[in-house]
C-alpha atoms as a PDB file:
ATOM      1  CA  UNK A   1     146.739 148.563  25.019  1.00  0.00           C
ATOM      2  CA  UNK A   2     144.928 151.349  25.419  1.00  0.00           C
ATOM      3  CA  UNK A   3     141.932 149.523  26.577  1.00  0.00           C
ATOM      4  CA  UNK A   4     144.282 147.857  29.577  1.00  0.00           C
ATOM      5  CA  UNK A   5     145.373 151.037  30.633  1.00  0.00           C
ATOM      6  CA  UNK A   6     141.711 152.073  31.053  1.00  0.00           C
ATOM      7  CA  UNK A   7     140.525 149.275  32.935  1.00  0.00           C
ATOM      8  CA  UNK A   8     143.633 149.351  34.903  1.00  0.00           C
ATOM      9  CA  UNK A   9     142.360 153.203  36.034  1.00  0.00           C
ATOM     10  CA  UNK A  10     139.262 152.067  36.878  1.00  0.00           C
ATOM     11  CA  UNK A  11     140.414 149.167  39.341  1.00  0.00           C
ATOM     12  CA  UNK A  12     142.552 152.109  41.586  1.00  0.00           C
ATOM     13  CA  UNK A  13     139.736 154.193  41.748  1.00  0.00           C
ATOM     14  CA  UNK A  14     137.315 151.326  43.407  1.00  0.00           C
ATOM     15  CA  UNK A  15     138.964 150.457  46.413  1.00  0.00           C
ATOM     16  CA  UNK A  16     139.394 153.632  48.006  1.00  0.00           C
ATOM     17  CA  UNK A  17     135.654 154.158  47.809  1.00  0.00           C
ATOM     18  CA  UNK A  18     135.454 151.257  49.459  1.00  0.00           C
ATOM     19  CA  UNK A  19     136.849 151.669  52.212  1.00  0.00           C
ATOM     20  CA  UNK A  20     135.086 155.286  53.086  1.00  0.00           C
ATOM     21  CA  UNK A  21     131.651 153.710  52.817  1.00  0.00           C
ATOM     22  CA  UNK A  22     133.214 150.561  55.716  1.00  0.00           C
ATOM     23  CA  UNK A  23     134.449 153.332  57.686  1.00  0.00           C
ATOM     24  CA  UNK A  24     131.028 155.508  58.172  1.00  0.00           C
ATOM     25  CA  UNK A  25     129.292 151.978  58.676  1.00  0.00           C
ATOM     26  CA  UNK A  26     131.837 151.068  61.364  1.00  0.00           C
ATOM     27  CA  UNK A  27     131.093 154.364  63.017  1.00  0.00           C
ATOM     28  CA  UNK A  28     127.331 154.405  62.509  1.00  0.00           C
ATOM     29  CA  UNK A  29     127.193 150.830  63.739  1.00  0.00           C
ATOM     30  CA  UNK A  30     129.354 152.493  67.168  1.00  0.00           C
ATOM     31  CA  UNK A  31     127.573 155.545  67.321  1.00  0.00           C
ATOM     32  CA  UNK A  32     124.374 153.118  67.877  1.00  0.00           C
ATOM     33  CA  UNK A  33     126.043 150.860  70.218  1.00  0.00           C
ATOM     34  CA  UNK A  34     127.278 154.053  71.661  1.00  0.00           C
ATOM     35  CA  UNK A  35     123.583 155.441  72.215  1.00  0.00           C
ATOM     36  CA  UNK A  36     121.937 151.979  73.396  1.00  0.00           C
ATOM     37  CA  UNK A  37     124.296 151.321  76.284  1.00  0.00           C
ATOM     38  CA  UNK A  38     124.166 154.982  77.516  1.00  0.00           C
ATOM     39  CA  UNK A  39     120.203 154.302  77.650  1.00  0.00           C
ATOM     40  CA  UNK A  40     120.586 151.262  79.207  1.00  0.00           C
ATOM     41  CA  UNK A  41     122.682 153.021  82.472  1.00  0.00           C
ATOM     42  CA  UNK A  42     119.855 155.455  82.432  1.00  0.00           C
ATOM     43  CA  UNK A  43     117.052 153.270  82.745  1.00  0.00           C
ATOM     44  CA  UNK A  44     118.668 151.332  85.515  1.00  0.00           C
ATOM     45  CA  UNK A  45     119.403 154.337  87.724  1.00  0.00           C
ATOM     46  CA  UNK A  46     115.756 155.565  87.085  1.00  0.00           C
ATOM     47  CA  UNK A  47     114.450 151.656  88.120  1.00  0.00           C
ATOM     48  CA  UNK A  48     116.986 152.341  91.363  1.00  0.00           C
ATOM     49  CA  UNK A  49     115.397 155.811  92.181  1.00  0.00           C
ATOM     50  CA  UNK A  50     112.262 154.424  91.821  1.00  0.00           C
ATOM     51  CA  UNK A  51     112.722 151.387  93.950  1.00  0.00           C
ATOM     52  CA  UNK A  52     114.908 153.788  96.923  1.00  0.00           C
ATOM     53  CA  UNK A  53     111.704 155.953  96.815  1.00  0.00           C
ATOM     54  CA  UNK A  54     109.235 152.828  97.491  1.00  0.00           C
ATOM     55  CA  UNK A  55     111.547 151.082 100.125  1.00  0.00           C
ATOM     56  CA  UNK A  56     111.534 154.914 101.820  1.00  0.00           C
ATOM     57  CA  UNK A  57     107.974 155.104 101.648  1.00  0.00           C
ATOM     58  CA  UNK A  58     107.214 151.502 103.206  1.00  0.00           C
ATOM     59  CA  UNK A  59     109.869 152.874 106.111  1.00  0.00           C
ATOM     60  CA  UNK A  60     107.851 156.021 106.950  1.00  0.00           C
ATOM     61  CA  UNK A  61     104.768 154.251 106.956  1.00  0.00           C
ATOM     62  CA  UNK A  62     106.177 151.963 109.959  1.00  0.00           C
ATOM     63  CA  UNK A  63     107.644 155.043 111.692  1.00  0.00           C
ATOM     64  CA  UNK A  64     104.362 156.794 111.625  1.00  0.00           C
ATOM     65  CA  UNK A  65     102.912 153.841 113.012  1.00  0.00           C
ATOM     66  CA  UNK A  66     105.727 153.513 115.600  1.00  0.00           C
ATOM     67  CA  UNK A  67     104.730 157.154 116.328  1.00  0.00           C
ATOM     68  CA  UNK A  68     101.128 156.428 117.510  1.00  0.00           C
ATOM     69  CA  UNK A  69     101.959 153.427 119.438  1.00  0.00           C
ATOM     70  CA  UNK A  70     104.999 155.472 121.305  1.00  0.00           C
ATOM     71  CA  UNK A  71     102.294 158.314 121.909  1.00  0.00           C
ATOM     72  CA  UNK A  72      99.738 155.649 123.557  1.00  0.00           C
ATOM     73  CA  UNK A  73     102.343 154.168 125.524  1.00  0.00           C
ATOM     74  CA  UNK A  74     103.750 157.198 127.242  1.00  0.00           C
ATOM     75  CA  UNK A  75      99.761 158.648 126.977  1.00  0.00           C
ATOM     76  CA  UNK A  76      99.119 155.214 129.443  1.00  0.00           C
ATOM     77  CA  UNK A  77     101.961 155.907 131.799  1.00  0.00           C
ATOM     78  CA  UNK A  78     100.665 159.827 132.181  1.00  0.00           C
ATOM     79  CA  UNK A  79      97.707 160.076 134.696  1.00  0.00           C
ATOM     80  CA  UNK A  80      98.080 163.962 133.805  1.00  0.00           C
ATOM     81  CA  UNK A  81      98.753 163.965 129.761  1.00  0.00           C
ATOM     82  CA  UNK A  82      96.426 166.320 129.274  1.00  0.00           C
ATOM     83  CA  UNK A  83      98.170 168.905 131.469  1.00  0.00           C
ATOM     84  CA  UNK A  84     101.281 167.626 130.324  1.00  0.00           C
ATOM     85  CA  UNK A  85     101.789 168.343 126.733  1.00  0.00           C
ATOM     86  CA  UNK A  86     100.540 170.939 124.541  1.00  0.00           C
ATOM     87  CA  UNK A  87      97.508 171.426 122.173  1.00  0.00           C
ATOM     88  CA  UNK A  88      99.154 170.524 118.404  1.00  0.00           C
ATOM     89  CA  UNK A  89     102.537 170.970 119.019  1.00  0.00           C
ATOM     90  CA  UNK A  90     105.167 168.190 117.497  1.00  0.00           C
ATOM     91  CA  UNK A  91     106.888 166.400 120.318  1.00  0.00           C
ATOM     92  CA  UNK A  92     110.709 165.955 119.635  1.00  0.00           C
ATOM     93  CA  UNK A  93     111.751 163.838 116.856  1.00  0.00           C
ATOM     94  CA  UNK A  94     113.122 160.119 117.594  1.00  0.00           C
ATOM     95  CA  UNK A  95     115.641 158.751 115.642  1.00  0.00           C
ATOM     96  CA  UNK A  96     114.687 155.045 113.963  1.00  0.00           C
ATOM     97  CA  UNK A  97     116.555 153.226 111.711  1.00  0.00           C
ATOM     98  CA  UNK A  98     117.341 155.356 108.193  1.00  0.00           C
ATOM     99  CA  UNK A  99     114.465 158.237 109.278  1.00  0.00           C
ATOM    100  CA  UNK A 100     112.601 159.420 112.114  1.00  0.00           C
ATOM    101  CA  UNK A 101     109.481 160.001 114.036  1.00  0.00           C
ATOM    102  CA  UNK A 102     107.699 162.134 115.647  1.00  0.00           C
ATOM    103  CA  UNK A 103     103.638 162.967 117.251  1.00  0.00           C
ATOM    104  CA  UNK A 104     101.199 165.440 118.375  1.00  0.00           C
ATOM    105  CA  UNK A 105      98.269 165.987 120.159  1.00  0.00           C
ATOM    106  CA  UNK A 106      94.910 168.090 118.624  1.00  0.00           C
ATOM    107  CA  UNK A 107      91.829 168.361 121.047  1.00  0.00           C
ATOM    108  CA  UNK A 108      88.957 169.252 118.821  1.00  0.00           C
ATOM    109  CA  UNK A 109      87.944 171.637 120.773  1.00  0.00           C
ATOM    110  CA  UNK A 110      91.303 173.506 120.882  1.00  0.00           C
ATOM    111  CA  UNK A 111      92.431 173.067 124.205  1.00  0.00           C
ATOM    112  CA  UNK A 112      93.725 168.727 125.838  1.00  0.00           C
ATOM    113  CA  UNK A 113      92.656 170.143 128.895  1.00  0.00           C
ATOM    114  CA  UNK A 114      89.079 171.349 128.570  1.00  0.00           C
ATOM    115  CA  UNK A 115      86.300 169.306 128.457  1.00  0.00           C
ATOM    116  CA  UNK A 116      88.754 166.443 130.269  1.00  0.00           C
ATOM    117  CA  UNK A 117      86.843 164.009 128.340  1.00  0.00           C
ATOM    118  CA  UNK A 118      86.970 165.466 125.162  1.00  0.00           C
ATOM    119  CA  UNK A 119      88.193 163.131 121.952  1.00  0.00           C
ATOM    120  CA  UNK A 120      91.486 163.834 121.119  1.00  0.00           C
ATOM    121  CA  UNK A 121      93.538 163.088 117.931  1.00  0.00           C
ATOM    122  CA  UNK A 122      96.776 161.740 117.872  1.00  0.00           C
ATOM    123  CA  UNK A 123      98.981 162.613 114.603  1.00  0.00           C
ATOM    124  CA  UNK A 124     101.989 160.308 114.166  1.00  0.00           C
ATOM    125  CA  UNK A 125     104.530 161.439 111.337  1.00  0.00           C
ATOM    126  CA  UNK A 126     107.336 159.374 110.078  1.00  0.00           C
ATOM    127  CA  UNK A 127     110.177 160.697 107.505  1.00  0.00           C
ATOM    128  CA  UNK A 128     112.532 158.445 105.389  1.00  0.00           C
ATOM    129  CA  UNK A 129     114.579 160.992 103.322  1.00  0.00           C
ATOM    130  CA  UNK A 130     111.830 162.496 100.769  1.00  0.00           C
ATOM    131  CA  UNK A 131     109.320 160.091 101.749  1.00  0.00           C
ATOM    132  CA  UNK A 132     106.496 161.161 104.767  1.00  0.00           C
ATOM    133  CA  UNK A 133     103.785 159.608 105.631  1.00  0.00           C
ATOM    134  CA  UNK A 134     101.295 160.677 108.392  1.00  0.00           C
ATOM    135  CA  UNK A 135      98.483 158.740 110.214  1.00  0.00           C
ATOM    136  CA  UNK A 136      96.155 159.487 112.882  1.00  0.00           C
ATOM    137  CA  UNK A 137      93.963 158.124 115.341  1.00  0.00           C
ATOM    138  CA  UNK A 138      91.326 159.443 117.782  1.00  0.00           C
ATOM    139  CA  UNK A 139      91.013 158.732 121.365  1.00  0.00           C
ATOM    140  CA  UNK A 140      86.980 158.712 122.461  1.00  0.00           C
ATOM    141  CA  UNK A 141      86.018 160.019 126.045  1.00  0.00           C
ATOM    142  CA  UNK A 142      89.200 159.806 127.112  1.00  0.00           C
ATOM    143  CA  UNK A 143      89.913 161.302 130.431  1.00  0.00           C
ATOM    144  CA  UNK A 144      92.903 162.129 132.500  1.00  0.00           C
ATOM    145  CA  UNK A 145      94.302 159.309 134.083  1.00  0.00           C
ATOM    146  CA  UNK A 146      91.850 156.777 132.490  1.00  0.00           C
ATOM    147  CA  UNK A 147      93.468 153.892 130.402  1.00  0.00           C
ATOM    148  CA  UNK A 148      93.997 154.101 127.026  1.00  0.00           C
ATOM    149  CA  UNK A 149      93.158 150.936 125.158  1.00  0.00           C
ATOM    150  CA  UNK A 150      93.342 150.465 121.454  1.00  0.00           C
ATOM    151  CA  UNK A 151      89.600 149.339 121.316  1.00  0.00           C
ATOM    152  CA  UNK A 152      89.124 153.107 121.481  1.00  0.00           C
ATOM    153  CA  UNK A 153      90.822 153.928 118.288  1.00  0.00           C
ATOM    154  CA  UNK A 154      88.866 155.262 115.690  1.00  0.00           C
ATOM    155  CA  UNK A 155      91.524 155.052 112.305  1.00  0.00           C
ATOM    156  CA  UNK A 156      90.866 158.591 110.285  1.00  0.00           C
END
């Protein structure tokens, strides 16, 4: 009997080991689950980020393009532009879309007005958000009055 009572012992003693060891695997096995799925959320919002930040780029490239076709335009319908606006100075912002736009005028020699045929550069700016981009073009021999065409673009 005494060897029943012994075994017997040894059988109550198993079980709860048992179930410590299923327990720590259950959590280990959530704790992973846990870790993978809060990766996962972070990758995606870093993939969104990163694709915002490209689609606000692409947008301020086409506003600083708008920019230097709005500043030929009204630069054609102003006999006087040289007089009109001022040496590098930003002319008021326009509104477009999710951003803006804006341009400027920079004689190389410091002054739109003097020589009256001097090239002049045109800076267009466009912002999206974070995102600006800036382009400009130069206007050759250009004189008050005189049409602008783009044939006389020279793309910096």
């Amino acid at each position: 009997m005494r060897y029943a009572s012994t075994l017997s012992r040894d059988n109550r003693c198993r079980p709860r080991q048992r179930r410590g060891t299923i327990y720590v695997a259950v959590l280990g096995v959530a704790v992973i689950l846990t870790i993978i799925g809060m990766m996962s959320v972070s990758l995606i919002r870093i993939n969104r980020r990163a694709a915002t930040a490209g689609f606000d780029l692409t947008e301020a490239t086409l506003l600083a393009q708008s920019a230097i076709e709005q500043s030929m335009a009204k630069l054609t319908d102003a006999p006087a532009w040289r007089t009109a606006y001022t040496h590098d100075t930003w002319e008021v912002p326009i509104t477009c879309g999710a951003g803006l736009f804006q341009w400027k005028l920079v004689a190389n020699s410091g002054d739109l007005a003097s020589p009256s045929n001097g090239a002049v550069k045109i800076v267009g700016r466009g912002t999206v958000n974070d995102a600006v981009q800036e382009f400009s073009v130069y206007i050759e021999n250009g004189s008050p009055g005189a049409d602008i065409v783009p044939a006389t673009w020279t793309i910096e």
